[in-house]
PDB file of N, CA and C in Angstrom:
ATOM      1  N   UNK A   1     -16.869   5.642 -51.194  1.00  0.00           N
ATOM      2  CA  UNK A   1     -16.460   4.289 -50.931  1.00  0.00           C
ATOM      3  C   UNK A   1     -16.585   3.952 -49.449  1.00  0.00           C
ATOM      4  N   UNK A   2     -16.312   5.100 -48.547  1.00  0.00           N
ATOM      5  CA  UNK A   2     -16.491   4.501 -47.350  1.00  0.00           C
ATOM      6  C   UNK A   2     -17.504   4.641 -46.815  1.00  0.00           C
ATOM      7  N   UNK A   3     -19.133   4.853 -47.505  1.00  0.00           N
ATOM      8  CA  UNK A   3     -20.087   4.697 -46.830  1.00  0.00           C
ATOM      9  C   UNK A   3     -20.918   3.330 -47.515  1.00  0.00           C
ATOM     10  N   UNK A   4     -20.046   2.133 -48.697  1.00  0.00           N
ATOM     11  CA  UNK A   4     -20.932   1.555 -49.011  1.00  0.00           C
ATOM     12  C   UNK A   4     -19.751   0.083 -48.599  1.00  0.00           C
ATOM     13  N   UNK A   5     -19.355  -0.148 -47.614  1.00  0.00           N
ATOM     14  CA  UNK A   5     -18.939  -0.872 -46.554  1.00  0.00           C
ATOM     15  C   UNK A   5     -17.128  -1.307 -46.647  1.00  0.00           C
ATOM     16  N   UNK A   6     -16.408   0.269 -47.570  1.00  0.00           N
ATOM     17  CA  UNK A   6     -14.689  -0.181 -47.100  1.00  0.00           C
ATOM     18  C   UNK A   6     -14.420  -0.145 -45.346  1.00  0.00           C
ATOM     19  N   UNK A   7     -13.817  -1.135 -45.239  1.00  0.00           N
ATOM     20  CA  UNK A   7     -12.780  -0.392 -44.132  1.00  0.00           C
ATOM     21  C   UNK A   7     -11.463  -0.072 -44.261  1.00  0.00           C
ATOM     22  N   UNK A   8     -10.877   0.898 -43.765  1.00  0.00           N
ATOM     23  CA  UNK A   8      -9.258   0.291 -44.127  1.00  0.00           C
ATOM     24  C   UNK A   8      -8.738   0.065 -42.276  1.00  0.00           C
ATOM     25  N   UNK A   9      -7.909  -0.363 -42.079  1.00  0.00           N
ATOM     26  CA  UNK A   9      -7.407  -0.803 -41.225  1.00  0.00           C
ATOM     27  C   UNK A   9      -6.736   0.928 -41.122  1.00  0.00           C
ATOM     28  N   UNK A  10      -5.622   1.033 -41.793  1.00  0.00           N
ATOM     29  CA  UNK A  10      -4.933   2.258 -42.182  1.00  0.00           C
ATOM     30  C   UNK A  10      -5.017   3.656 -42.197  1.00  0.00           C
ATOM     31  N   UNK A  11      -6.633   3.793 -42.955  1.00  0.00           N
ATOM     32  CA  UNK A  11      -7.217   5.435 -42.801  1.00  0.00           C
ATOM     33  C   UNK A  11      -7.563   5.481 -41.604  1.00  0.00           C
ATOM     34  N   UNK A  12      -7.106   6.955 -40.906  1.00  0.00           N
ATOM     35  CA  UNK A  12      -7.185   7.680 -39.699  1.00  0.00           C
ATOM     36  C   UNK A  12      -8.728   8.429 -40.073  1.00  0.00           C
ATOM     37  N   UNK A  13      -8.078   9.477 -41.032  1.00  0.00           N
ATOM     38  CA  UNK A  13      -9.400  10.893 -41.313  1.00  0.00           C
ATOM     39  C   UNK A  13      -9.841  10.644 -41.859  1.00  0.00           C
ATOM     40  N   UNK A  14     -11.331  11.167 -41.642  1.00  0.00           N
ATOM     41  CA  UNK A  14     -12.672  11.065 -42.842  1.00  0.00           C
ATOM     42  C   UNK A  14     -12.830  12.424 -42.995  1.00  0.00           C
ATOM     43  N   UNK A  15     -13.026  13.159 -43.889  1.00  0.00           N
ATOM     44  CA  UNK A  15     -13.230  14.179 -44.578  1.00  0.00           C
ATOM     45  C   UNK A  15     -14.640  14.277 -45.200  1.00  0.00           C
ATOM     46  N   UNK A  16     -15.627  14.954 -44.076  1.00  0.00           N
ATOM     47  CA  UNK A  16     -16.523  15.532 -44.377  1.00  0.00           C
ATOM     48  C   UNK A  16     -17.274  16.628 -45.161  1.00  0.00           C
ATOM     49  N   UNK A  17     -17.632  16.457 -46.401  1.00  0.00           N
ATOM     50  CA  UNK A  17     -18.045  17.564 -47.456  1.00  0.00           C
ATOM     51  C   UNK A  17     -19.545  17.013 -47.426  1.00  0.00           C
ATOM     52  N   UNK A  18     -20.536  16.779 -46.899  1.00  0.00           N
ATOM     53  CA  UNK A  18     -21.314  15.974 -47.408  1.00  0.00           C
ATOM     54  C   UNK A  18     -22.735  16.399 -45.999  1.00  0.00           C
ATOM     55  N   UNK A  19     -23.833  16.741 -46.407  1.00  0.00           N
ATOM     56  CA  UNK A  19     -24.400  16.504 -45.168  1.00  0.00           C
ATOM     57  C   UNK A  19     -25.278  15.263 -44.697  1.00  0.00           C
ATOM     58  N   UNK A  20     -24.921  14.693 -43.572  1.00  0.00           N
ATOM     59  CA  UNK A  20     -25.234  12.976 -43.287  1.00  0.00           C
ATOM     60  C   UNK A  20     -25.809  13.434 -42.135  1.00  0.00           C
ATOM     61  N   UNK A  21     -26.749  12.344 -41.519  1.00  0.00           N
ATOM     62  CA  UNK A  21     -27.486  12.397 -40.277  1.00  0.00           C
ATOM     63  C   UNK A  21     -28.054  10.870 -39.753  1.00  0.00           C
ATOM     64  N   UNK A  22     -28.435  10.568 -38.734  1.00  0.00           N
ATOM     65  CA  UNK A  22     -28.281   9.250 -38.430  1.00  0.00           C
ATOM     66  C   UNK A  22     -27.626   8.384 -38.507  1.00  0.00           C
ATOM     67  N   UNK A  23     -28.752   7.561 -39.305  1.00  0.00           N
ATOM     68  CA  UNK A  23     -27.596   5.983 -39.757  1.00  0.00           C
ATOM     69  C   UNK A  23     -26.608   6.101 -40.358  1.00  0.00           C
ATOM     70  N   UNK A  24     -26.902   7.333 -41.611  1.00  0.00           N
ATOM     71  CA  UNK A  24     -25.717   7.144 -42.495  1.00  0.00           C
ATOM     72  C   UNK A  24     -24.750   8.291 -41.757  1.00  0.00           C
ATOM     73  N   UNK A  25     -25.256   9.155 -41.002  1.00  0.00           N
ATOM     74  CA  UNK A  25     -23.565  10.021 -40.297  1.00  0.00           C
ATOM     75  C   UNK A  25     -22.712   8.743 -39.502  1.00  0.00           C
ATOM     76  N   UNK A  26     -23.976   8.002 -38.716  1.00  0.00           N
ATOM     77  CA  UNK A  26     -22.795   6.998 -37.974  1.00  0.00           C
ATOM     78  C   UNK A  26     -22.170   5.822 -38.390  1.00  0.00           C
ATOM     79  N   UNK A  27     -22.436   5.740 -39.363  1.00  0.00           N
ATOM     80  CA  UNK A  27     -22.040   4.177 -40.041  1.00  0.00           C
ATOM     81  C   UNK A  27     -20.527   5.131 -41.082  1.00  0.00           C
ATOM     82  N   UNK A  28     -20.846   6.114 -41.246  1.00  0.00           N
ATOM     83  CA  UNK A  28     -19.681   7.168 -42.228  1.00  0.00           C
ATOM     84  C   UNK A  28     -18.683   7.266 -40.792  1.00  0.00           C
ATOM     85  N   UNK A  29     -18.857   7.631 -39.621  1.00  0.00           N
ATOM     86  CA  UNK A  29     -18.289   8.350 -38.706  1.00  0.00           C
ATOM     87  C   UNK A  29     -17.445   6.770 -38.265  1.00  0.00           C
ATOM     88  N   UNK A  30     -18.219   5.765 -38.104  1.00  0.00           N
ATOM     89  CA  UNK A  30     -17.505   4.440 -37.345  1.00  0.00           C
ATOM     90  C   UNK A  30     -16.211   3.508 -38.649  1.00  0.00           C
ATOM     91  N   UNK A  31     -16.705   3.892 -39.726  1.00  0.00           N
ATOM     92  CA  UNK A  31     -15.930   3.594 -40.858  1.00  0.00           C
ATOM     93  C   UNK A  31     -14.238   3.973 -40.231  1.00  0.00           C
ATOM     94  N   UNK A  32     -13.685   5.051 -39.370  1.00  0.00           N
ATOM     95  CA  UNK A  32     -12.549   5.780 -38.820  1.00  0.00           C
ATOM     96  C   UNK A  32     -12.116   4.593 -38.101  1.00  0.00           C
ATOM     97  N   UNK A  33     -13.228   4.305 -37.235  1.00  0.00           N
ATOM     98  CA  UNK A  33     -12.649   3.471 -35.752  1.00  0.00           C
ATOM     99  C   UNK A  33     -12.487   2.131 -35.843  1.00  0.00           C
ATOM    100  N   UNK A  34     -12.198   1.855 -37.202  1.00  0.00           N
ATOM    101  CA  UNK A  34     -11.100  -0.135 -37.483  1.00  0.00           C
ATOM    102  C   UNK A  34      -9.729   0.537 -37.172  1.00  0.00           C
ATOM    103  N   UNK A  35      -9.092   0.176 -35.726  1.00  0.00           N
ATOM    104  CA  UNK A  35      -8.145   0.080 -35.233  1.00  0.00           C
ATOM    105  C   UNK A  35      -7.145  -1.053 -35.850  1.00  0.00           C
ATOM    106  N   UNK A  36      -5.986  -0.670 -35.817  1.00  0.00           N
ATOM    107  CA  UNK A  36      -5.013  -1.929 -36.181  1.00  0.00           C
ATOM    108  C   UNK A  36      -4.049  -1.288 -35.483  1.00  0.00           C
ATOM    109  N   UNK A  37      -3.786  -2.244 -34.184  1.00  0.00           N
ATOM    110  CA  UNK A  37      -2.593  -2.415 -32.931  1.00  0.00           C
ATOM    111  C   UNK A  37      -2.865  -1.256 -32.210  1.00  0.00           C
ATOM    112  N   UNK A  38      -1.245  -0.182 -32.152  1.00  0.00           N
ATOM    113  CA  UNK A  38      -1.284   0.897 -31.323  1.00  0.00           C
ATOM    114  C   UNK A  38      -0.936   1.902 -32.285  1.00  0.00           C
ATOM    115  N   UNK A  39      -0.719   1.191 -33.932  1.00  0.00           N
ATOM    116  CA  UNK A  39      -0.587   2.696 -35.010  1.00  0.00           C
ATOM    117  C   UNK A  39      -1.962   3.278 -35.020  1.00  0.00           C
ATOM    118  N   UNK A  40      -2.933   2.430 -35.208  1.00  0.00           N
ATOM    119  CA  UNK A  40      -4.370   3.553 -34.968  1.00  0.00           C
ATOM    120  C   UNK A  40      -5.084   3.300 -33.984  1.00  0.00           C
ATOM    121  N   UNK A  41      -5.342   3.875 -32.821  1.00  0.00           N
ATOM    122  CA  UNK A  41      -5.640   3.746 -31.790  1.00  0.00           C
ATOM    123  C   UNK A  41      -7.144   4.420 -32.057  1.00  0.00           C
ATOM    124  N   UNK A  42      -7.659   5.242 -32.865  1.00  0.00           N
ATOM    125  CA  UNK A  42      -9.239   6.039 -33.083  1.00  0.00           C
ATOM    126  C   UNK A  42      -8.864   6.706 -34.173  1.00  0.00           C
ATOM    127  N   UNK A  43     -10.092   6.862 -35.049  1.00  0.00           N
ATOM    128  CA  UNK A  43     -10.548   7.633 -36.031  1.00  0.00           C
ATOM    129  C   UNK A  43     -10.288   9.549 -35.978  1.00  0.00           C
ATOM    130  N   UNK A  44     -10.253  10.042 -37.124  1.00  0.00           N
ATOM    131  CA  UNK A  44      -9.988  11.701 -36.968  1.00  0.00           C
ATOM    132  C   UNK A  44     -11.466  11.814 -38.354  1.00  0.00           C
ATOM    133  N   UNK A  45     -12.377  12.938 -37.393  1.00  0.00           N
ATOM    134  CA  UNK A  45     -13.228  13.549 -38.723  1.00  0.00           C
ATOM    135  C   UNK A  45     -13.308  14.671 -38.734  1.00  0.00           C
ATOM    136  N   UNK A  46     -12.950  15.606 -40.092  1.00  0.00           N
ATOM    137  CA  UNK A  46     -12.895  17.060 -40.171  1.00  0.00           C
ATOM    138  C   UNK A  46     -14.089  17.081 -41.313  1.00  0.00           C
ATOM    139  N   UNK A  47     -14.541  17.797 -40.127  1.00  0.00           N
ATOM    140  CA  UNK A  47     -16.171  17.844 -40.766  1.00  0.00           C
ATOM    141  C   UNK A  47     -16.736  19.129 -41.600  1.00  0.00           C
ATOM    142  N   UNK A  48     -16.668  19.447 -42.775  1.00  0.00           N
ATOM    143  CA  UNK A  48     -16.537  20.818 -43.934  1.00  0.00           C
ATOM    144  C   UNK A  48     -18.225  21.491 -43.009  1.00  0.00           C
ATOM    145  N   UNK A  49     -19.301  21.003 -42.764  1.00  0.00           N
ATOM    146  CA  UNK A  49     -20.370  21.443 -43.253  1.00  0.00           C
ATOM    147  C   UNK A  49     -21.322  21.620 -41.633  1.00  0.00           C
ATOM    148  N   UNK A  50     -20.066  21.763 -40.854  1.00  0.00           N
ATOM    149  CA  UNK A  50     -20.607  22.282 -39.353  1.00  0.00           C
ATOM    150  C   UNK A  50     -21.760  21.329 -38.922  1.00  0.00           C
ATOM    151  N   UNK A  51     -21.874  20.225 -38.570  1.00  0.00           N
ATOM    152  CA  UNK A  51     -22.615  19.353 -38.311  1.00  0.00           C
ATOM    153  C   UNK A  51     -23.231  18.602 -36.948  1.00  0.00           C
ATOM    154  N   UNK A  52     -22.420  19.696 -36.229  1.00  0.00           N
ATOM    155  CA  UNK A  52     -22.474  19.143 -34.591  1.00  0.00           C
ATOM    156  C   UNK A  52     -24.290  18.481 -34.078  1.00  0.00           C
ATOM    157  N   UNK A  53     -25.131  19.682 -34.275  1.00  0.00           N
ATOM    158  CA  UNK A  53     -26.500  19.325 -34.205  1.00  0.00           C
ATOM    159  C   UNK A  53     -27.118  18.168 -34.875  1.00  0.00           C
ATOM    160  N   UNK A  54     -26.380  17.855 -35.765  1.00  0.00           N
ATOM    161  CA  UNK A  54     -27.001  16.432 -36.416  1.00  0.00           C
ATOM    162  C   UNK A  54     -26.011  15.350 -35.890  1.00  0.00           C
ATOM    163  N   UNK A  55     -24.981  15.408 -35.412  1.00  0.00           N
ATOM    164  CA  UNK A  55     -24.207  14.624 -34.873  1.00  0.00           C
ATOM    165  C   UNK A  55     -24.877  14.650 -33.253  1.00  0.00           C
ATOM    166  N   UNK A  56     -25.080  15.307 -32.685  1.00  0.00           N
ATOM    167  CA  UNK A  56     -26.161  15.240 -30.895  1.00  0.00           C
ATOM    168  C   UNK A  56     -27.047  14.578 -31.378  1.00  0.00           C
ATOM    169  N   UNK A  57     -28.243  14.884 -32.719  1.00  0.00           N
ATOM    170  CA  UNK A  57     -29.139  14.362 -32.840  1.00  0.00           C
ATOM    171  C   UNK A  57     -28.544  12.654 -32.805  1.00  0.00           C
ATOM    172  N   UNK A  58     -27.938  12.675 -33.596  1.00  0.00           N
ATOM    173  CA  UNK A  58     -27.177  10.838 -34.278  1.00  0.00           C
ATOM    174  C   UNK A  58     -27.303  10.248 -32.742  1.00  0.00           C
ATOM    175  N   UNK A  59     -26.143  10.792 -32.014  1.00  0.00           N
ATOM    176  CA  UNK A  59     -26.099  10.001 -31.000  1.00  0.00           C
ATOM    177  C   UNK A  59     -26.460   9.575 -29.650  1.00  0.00           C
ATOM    178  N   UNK A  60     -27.200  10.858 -29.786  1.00  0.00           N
ATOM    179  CA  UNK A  60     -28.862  11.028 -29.122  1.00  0.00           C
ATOM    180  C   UNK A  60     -29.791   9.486 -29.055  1.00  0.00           C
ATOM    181  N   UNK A  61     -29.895   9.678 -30.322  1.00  0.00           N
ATOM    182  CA  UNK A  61     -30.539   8.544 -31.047  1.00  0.00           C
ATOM    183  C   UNK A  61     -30.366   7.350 -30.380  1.00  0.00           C
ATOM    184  N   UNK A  62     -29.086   6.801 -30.967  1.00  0.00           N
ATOM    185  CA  UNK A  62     -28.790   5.440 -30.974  1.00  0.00           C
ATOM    186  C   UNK A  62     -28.080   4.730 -29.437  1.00  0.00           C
ATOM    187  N   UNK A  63     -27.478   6.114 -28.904  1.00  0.00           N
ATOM    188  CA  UNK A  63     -26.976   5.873 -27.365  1.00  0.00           C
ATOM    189  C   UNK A  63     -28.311   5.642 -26.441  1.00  0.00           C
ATOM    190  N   UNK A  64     -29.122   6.631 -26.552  1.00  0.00           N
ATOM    191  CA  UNK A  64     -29.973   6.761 -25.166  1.00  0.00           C
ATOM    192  C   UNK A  64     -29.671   7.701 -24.596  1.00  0.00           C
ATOM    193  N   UNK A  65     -28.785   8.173 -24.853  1.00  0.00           N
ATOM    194  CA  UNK A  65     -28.339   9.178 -24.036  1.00  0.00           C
ATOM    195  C   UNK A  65     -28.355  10.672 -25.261  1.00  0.00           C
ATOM    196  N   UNK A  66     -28.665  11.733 -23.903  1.00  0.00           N
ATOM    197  CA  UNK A  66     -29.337  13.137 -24.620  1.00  0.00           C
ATOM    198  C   UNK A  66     -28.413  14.304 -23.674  1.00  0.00           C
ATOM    199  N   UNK A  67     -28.570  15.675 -24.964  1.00  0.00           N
ATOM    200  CA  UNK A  67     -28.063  16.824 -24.982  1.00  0.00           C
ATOM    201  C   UNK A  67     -26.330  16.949 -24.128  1.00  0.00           C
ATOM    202  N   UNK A  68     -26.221  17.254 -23.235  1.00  0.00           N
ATOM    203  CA  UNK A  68     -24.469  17.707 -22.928  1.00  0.00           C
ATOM    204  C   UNK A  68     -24.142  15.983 -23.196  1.00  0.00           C
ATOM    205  N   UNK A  69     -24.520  14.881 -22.435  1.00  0.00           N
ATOM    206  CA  UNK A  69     -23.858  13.598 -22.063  1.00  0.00           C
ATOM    207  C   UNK A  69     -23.684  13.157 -23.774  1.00  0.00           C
ATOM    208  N   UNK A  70     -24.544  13.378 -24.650  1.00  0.00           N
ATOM    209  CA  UNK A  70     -24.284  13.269 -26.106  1.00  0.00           C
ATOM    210  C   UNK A  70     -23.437  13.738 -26.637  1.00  0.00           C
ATOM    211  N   UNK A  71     -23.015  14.638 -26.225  1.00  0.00           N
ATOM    212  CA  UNK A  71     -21.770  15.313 -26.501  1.00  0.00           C
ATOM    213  C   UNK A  71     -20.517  15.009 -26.097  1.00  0.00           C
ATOM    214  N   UNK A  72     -20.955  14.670 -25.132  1.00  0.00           N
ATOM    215  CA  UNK A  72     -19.471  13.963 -23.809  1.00  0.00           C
ATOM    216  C   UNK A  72     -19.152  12.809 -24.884  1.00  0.00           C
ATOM    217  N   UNK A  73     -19.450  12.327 -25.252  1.00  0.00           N
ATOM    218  CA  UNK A  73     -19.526  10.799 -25.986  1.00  0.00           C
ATOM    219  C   UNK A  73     -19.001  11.366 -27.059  1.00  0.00           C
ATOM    220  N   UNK A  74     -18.803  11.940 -28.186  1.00  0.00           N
ATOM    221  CA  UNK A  74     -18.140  12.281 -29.232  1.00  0.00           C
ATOM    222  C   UNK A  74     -17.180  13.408 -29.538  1.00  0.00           C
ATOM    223  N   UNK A  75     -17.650  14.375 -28.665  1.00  0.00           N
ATOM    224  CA  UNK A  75     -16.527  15.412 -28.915  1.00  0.00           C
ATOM    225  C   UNK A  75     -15.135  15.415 -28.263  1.00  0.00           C
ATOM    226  N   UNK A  76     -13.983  16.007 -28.772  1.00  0.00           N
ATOM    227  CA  UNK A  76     -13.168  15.761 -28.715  1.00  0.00           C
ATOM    228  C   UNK A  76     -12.429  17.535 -28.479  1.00  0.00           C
ATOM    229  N   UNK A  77     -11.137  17.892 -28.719  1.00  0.00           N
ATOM    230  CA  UNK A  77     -10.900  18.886 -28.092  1.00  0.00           C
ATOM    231  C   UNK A  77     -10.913  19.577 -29.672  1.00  0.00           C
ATOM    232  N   UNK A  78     -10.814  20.783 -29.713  1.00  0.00           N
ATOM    233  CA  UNK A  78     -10.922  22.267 -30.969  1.00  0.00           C
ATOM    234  C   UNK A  78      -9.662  20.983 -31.898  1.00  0.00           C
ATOM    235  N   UNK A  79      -9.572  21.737 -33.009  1.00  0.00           N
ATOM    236  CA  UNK A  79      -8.939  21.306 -33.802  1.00  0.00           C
ATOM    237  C   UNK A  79      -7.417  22.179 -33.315  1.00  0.00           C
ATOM    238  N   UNK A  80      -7.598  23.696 -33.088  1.00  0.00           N
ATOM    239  CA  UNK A  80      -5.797  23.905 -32.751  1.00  0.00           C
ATOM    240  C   UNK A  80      -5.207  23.637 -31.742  1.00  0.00           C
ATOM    241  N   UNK A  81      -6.579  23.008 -30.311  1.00  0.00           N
ATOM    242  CA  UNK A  81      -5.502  22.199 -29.903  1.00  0.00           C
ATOM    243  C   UNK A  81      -5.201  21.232 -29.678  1.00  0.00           C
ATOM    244  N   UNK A  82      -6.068  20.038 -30.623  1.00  0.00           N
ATOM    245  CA  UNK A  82      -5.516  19.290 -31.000  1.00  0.00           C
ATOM    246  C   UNK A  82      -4.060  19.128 -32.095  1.00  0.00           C
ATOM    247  N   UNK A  83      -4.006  19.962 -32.569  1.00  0.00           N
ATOM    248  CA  UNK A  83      -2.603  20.113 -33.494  1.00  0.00           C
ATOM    249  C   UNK A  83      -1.898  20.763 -32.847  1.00  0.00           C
ATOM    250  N   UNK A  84      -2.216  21.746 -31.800  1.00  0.00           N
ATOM    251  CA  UNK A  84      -0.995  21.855 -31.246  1.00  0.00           C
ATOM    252  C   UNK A  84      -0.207  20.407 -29.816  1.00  0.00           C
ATOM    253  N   UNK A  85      -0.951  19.373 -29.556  1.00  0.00           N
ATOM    254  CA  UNK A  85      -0.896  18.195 -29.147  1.00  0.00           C
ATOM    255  C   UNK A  85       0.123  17.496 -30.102  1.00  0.00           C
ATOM    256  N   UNK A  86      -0.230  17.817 -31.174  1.00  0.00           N
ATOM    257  CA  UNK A  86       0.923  16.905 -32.730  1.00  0.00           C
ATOM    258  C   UNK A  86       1.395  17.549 -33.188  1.00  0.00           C
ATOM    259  N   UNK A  87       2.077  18.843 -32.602  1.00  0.00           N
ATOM    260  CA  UNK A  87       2.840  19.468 -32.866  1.00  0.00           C
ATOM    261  C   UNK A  87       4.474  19.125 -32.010  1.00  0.00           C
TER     262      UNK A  87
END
């Protein structure tokens, strides 16, 4: 459902089982980032199928921008410590 145009205001995480690349990783990945106020401030994606290289490629792509600075642009910190942050 959320790659054939829901948004919710509400959903935080996207839950990745699936392997996507380009258009459809980023149009799946931006589906997160409909903010509403200061309860969702950005999107969370836990991605099952290790996808980082097709995610550099994605935003490689569509930014202009390539290899580490592509990265700078989407990654975010490990997952434990991010939970240990919301802990």
């Amino acid at each position: 459902m959320l790659l054939t145009g829901f948004d919710s205001q509400y959903i935080n995480p996207l839950y990745v089982d699936k392997h996507l690349k380009y258009h459809g990783l980023i149009q799946a990945f931006s589906r997160t980032n409909r903010v509403l106020h200061g309860a969702k401030p950005c999107g969370n994606i836990l991605d099952f199928r290790d996808q980082r290289k097709a995610v550099d490629d994605a935003i490689a792509l569509f930014s202009g921008e390539a290899g580490e600075r592509a990265r700078e642009i989407w990654l975010v910190d490990p997952a434990p410590v991010v939970v240990e942050k919301l802990s």
